[in-house]
Protein backbone atom coordinates (compact mmCIF):
# COMPACT_ATOMS: atom_id res chain seq x y z
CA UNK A 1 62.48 -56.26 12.98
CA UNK A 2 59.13 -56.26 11.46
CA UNK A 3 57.86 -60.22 10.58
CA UNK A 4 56.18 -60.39 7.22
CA UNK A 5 53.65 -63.40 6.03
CA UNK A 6 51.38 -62.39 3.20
CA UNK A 7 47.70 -62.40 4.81
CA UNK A 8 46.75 -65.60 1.78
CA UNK A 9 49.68 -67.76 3.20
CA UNK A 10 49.25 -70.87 5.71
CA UNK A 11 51.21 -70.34 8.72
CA UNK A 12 54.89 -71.35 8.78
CA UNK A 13 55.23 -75.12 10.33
CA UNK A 14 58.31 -74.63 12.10
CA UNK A 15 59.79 -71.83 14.49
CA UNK A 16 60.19 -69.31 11.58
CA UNK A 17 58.84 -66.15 9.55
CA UNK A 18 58.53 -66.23 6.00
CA UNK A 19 60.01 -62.61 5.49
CA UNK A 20 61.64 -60.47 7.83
CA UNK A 21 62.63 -56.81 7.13
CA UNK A 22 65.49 -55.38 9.10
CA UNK A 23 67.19 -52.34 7.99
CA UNK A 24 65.85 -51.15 4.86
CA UNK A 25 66.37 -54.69 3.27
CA UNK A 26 63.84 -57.97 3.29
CA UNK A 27 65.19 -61.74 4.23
CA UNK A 28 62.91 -64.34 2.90
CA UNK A 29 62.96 -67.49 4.61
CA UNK A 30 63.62 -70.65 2.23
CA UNK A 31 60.57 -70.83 -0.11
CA UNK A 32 59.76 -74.33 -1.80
CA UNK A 33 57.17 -75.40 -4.54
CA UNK A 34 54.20 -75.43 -2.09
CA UNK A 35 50.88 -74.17 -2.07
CA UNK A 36 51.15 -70.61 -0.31
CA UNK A 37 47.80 -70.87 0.91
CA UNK A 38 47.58 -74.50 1.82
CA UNK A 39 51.32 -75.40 2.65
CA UNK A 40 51.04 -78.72 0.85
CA UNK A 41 53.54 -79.70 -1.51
CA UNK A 42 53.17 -79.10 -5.49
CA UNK A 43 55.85 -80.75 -6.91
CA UNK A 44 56.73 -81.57 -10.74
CA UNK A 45 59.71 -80.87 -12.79
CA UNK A 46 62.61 -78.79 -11.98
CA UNK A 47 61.32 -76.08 -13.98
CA UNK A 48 57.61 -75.75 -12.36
CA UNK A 49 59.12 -75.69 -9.15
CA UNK A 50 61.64 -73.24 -9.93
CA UNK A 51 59.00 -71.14 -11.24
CA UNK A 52 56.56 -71.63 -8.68
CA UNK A 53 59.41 -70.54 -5.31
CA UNK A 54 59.68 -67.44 -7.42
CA UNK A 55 56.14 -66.56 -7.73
CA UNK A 56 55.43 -67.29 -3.65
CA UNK A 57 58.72 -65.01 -3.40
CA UNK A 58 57.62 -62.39 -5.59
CA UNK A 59 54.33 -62.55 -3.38
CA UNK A 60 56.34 -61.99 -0.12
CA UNK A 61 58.45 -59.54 -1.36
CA UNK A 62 55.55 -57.71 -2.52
CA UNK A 63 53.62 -57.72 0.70
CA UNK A 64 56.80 -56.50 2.83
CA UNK A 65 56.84 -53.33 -0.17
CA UNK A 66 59.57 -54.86 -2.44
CA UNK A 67 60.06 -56.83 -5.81
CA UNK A 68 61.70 -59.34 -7.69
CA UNK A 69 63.66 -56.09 -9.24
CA UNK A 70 64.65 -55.25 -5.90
CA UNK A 71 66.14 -58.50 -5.03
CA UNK A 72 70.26 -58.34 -4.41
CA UNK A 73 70.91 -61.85 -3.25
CA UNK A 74 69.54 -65.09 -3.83
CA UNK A 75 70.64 -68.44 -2.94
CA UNK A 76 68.97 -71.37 -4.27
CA UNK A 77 69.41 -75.12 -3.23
CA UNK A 78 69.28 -78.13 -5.34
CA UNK A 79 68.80 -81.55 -4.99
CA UNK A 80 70.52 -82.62 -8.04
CA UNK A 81 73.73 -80.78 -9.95
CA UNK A 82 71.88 -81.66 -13.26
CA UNK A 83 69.11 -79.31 -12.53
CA UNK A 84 71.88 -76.23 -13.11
CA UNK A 85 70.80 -74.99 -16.66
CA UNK A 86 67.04 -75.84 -15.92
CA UNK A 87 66.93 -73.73 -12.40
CA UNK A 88 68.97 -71.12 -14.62
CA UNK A 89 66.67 -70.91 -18.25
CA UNK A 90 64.05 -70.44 -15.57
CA UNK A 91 65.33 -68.02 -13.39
CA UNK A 92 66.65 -65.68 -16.44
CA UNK A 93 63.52 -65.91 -17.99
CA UNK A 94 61.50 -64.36 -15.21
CA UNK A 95 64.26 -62.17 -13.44
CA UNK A 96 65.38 -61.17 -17.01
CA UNK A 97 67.71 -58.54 -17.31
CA UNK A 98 67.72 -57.77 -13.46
CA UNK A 99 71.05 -60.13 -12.35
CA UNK A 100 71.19 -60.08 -8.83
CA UNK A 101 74.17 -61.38 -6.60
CA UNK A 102 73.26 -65.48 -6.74
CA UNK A 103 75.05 -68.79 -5.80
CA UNK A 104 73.42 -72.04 -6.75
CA UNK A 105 74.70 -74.52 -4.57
CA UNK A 106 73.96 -78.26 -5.39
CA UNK A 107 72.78 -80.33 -1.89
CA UNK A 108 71.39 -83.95 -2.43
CA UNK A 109 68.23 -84.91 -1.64
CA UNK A 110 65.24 -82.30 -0.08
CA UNK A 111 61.59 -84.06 1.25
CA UNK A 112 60.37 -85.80 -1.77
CA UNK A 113 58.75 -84.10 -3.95
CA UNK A 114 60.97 -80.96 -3.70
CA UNK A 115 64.21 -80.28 -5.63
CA UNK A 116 64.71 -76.72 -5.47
CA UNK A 117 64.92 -74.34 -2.55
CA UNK A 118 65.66 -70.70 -2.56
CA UNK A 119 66.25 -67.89 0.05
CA UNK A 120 66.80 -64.37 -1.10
CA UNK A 121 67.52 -60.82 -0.05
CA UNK A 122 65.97 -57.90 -1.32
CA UNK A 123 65.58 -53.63 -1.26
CA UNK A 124 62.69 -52.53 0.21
CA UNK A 125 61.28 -49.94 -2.27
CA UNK A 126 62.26 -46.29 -2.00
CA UNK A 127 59.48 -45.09 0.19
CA UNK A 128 58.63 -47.96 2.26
């Protein structure tokens, strides 16, 4: 198991990696809307913070020698059912045709100001 944490990211507060890769595939850890390089919270609506757990996952992925286009499962956590089509408009519109395996699975409240959370597991590239 090789621990991946992209060298511009603060390091992890709790007892964690954000990316392992095991096997050929990558597991990154739950990624909110933070600042990867300071840690601290970024909040606003549903859709920046969708937006912005992508692009820190897209930078993880990258750095273990993957992809959004290699991703094959993601789960993603939300504070409010309401947020469904909002988490979705955004997540088609940067994973576009590329429909991995997904469940979206409503959970109450997160640590104000996050509403989303998502987890994913990805390909490594061919090569790596």
């Amino acid at each position: 198991m090789k621990k991946i944490k992209p060298d511009s990211f603060h390091e992890p507060a709790g007892h964690y990696s954000p990316a392992v890769v095991s096997n050929g595939f990558v597991f990154v850890s739950g990624q909110v809307a933070a600042d990867p390089e300071t840690g601290e919270a970024v909040g606003g609506t549903i859709e920046e913070q969708t937006e912005l757990c992508i692009r820190n996952l897209e930078k993880i992925l990258k750095a273990a020698g993957s992809g959004l286009g290699n991703v094959v499962k993601m789960t993603i956590f939300i504070s409010d059912e309401n947020h469904w089509g909002a988490v979705n408009e955004t997540y088609k519109s940067i994973f576009g045709d590329h429909k991995p395996a997904r469940a979206i699975i409503p959970v109450g409240s997160f640590r104000e100001p996050f509403l989303i959370e998502l987890e994913a597991i990805a390909a490594l590239d061919q090569g790596s």
